[in-house]
Protein backbone atom coordinates (compact mmCIF):
# COMPACT_ATOMS: atom_id res chain seq x y z
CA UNK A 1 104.37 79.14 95.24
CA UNK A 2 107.36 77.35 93.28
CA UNK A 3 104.52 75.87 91.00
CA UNK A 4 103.45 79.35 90.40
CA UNK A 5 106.76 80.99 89.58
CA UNK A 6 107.74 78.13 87.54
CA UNK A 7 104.25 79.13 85.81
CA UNK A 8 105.36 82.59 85.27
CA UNK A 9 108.52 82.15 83.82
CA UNK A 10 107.19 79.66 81.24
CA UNK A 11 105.07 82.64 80.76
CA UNK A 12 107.48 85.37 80.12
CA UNK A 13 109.77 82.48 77.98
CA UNK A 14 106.53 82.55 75.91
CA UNK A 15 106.50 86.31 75.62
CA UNK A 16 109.94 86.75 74.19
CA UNK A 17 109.66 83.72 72.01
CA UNK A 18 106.61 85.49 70.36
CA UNK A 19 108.03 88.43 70.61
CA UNK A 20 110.57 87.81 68.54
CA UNK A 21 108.82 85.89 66.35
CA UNK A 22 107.00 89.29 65.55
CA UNK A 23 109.94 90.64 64.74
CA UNK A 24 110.88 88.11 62.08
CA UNK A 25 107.74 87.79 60.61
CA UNK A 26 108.02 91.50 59.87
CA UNK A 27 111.00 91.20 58.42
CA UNK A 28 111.10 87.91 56.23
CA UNK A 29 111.31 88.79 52.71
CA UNK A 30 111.85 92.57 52.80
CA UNK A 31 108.68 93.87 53.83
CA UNK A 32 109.45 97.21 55.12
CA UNK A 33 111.10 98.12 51.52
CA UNK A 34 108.50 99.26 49.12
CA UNK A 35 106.17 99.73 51.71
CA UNK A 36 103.17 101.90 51.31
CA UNK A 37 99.74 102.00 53.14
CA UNK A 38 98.49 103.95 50.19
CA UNK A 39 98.30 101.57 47.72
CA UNK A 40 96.21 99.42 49.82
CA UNK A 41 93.09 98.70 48.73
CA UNK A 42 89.63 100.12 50.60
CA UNK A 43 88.89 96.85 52.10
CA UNK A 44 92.78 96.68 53.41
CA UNK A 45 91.78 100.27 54.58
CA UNK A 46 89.18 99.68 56.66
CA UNK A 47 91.00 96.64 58.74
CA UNK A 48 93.97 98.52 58.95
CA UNK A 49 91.87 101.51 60.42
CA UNK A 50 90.43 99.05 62.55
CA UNK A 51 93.77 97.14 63.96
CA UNK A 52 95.63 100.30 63.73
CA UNK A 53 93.65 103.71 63.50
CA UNK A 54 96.87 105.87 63.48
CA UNK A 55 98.49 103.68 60.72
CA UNK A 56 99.22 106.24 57.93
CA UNK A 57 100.99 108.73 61.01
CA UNK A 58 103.66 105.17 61.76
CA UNK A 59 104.20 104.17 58.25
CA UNK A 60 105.51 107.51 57.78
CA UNK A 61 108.01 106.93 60.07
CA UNK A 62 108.59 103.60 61.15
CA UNK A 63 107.45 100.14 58.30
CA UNK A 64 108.83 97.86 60.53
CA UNK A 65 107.14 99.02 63.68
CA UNK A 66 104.07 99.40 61.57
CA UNK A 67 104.12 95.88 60.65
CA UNK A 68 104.93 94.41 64.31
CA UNK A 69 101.77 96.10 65.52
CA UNK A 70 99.44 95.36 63.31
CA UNK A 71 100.63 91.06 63.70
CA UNK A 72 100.09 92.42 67.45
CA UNK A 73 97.07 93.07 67.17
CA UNK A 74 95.81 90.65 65.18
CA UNK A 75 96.81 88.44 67.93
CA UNK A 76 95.11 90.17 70.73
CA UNK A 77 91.72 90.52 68.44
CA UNK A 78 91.52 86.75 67.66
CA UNK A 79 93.56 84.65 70.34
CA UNK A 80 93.91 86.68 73.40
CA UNK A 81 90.41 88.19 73.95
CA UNK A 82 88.66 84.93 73.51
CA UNK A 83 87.19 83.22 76.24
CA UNK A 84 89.36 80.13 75.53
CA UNK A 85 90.76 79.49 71.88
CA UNK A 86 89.45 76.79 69.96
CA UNK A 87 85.85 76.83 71.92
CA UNK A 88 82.81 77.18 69.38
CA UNK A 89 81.90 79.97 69.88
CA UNK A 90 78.30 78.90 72.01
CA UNK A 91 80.34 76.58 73.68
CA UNK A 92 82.29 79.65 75.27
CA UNK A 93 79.10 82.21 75.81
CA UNK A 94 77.93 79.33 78.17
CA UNK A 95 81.21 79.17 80.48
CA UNK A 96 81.80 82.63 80.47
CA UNK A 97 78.20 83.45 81.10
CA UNK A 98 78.34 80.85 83.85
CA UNK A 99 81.33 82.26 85.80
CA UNK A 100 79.51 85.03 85.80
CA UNK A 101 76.45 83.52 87.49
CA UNK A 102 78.54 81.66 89.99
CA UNK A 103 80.45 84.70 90.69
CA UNK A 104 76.97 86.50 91.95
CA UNK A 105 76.88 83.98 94.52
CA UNK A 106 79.93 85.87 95.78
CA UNK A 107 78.41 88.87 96.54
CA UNK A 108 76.07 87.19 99.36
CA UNK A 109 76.51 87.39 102.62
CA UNK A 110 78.92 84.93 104.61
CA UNK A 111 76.96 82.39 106.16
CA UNK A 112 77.43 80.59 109.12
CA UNK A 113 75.22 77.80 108.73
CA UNK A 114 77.87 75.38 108.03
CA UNK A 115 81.63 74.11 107.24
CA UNK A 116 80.82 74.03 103.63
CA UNK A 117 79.19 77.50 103.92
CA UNK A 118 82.22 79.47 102.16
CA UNK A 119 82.17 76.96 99.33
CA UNK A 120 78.53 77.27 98.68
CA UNK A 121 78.11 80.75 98.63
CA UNK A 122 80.87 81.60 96.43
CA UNK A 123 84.08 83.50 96.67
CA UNK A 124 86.51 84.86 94.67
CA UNK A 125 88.84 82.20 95.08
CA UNK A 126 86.33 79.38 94.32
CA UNK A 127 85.43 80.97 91.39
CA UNK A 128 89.17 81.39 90.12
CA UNK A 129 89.59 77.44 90.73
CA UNK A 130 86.14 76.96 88.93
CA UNK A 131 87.41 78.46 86.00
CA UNK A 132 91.20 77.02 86.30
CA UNK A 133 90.22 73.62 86.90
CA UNK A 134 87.36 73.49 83.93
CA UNK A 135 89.56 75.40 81.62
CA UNK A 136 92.18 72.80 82.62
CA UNK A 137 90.11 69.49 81.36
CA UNK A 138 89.18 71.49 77.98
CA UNK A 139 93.08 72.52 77.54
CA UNK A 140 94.31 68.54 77.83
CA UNK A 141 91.68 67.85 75.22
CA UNK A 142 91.82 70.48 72.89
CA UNK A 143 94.79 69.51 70.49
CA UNK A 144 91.85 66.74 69.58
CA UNK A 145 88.59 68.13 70.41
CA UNK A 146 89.16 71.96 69.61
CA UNK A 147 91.01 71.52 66.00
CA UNK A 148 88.15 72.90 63.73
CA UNK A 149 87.98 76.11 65.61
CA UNK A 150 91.54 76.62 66.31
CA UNK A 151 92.80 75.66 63.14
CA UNK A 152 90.25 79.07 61.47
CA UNK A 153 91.75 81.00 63.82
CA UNK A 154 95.13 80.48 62.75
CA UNK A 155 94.01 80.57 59.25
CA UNK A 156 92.61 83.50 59.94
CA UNK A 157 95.36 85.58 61.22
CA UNK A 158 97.50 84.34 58.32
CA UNK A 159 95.47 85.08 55.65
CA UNK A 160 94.98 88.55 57.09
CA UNK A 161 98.70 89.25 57.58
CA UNK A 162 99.14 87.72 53.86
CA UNK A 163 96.10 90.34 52.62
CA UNK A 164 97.40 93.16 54.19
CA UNK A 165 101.31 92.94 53.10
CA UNK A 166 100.38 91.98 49.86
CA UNK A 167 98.42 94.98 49.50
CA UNK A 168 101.31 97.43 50.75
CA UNK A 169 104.24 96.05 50.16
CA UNK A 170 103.25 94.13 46.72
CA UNK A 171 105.05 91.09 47.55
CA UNK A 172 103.52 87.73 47.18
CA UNK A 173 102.80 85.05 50.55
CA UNK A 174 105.92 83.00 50.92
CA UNK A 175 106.14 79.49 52.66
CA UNK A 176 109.26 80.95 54.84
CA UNK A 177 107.01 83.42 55.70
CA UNK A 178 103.73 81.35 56.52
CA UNK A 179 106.03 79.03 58.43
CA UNK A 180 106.99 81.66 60.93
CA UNK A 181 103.66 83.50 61.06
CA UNK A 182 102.01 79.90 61.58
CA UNK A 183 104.48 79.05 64.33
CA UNK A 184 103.67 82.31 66.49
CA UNK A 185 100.45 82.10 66.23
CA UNK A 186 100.90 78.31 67.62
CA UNK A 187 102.69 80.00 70.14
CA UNK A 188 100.09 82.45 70.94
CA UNK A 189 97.34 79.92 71.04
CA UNK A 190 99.51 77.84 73.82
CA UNK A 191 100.11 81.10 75.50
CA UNK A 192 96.90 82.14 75.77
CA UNK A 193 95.79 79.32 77.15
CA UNK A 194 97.80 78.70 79.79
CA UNK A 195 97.08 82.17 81.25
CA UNK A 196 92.97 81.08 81.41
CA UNK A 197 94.28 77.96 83.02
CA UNK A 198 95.93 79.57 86.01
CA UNK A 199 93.94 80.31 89.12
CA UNK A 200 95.22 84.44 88.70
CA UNK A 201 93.85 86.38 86.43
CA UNK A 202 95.89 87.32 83.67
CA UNK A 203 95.36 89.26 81.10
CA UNK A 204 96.99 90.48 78.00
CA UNK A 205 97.06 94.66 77.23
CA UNK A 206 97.56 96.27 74.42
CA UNK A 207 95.98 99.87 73.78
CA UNK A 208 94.43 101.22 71.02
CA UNK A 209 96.31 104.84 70.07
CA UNK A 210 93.83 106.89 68.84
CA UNK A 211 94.49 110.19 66.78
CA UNK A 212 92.53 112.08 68.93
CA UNK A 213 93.66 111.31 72.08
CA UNK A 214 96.97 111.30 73.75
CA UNK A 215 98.42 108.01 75.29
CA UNK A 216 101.01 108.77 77.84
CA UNK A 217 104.27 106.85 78.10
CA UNK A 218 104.13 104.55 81.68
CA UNK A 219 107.34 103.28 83.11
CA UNK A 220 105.45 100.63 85.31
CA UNK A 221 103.64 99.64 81.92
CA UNK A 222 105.16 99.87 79.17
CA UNK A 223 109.20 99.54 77.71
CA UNK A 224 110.36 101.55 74.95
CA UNK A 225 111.66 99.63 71.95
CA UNK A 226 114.01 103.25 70.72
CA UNK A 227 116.69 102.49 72.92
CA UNK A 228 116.11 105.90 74.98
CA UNK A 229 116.74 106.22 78.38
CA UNK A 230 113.46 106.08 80.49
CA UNK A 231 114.18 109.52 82.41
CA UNK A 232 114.01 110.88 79.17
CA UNK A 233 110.24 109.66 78.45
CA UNK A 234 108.13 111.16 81.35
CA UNK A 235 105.21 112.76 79.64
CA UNK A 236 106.22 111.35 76.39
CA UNK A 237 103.24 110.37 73.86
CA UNK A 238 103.35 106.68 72.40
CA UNK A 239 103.34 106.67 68.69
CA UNK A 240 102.51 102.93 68.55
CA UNK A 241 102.43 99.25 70.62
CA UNK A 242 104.50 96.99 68.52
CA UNK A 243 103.90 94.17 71.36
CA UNK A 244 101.25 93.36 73.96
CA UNK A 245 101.94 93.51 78.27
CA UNK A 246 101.08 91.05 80.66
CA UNK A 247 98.78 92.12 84.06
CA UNK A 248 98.40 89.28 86.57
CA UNK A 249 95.50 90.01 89.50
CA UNK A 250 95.38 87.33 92.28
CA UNK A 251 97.85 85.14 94.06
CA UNK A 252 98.78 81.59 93.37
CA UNK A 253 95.64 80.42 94.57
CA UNK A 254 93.05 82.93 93.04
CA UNK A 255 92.88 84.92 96.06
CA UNK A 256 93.78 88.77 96.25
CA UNK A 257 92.53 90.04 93.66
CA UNK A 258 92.94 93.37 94.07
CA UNK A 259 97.40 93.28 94.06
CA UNK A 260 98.54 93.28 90.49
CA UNK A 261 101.45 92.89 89.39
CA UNK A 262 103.28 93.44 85.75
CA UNK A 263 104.41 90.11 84.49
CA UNK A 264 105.90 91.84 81.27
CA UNK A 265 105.69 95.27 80.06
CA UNK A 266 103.98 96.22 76.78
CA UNK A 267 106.67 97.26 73.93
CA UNK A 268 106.22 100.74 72.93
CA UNK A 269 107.47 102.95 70.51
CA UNK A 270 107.87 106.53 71.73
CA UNK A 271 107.09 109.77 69.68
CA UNK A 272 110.06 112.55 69.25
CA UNK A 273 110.31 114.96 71.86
């Protein structure tokens, strides 16, 4: 159990290192001044529509929050929603689709044939240490082995931060600038993978806000970055995520999956009453 929590706080220090990182990324060099989504060229458009389909309703209103989400969810898209960063990506269709064929074992009936018998037909424990303990050999090789693929990842993000800014805000990439964003996205890339190595489940949440439908402020959930007090926010619509939440399922040990618990709430930014 000690282990564990120690696990969890490195993963919450992790959480407010990045998110703070956000935060300065956003604001090295000015960006919020001068900013407008209007400018931005159709091919800026359409990933801007993609990462963040209410984008022209935030710039409005908030730059900076603007901004924070959209590095947000450029993480999510290319770090956190990968099987495990740095895999090619057949490399990672084969483990994933191979937990999911050892996890059909676990839908057998117990047997009784044996000591071993739990083992061999599968559980949801086994299958959590499965995954931990292969995701735990790749992890200690992959500053070596997973470079080529992790390094286009973080080039990625980068040069689709640099795009987009330099589209709305008409200010050039900076090295002060590609420093930070390179550093949280190191960050990200550690982050991510210690959640896969743990025997819970973790997983990273951030919602997409869509125009057309109405995405309810949750205290459990969520945190409000306007400083309002929470009472006040019952029934309130989010405007925008400008950071990701953390959901763990499972115990220490992989077992129990079904209790969940928060590990850090997503940072929202609430609408006017």
């Amino acid at each position: 159990m000690r282990a564990f929590q120690t696990q969890t706080g490195l993963v919450c220090l992790f959480v407010t290192y990045n998110e703070s990182a956000v935060l300065k990324v956003s604001c090295v060099g000015g960006l919020t001044q001068g900013t407008d989504v209007n400018k931005a060229n159709d091919d800026v458009k359409e990933i801007l529509s993609r990462l963040v389909p209410t984008y022209k309703t935030i710039a409005a209103t908030s730059k900076i929050h603007l901004i924070q989400s959209i590095i947000s969810r450029l993480l999510v898209d290319t770090i956190f929603e990968e099987y495990f960063i740095g895999l090619p990506r057949a490399q990672a269709d084969e483990l994933r689709n191979m937990e999911k064929y050892l996890k059909s074992f676990g839908k057998s009936k117990r047997s009784h044939r044996g000591m071993f018998a739990d083992w061999i037909i599968g559980s949801s424990e086994s299958m959590n240490q499965w995954r931990s303990t292969t995701l735990a050999i790749i992890r200690k090789e992959a500053p070596e082995k997973l470079n080529i693929e992790t390094t286009a990842a973080l080039e990625l993000v980068v040069k689709t931060v640099n795009d987009i800014l330099l589209s709305i805000c008409d200010i050039e990439p900076s090295e002060p600038r590609d420093q930070s964003l390179r550093a949280l996205v190191n960050n990200a890339i550690e982050l991510s993978r210690l959640l896969r190595v743990q025997k819970a489940i973790f997983s990273v949440v951030m919602p997409s806000i869509e125009s057309y439908q109405r995405t309810i402020f949750d205290t459990k959930t969520m945190e409000d970055i306007g400083g309002e007090d929470e009472d006040t926010l019952y029934e309130r619509e989010i405007r925008c995520v400008t950071f990701p939440g953390i959901i763990k399922a499972g115990d220490e040990n992989g077992e129990k999956e079904h209790l969940r618990n928060v590990v850090s709430r997503m940072r929202v930014f609430c609408a006017p009453d």
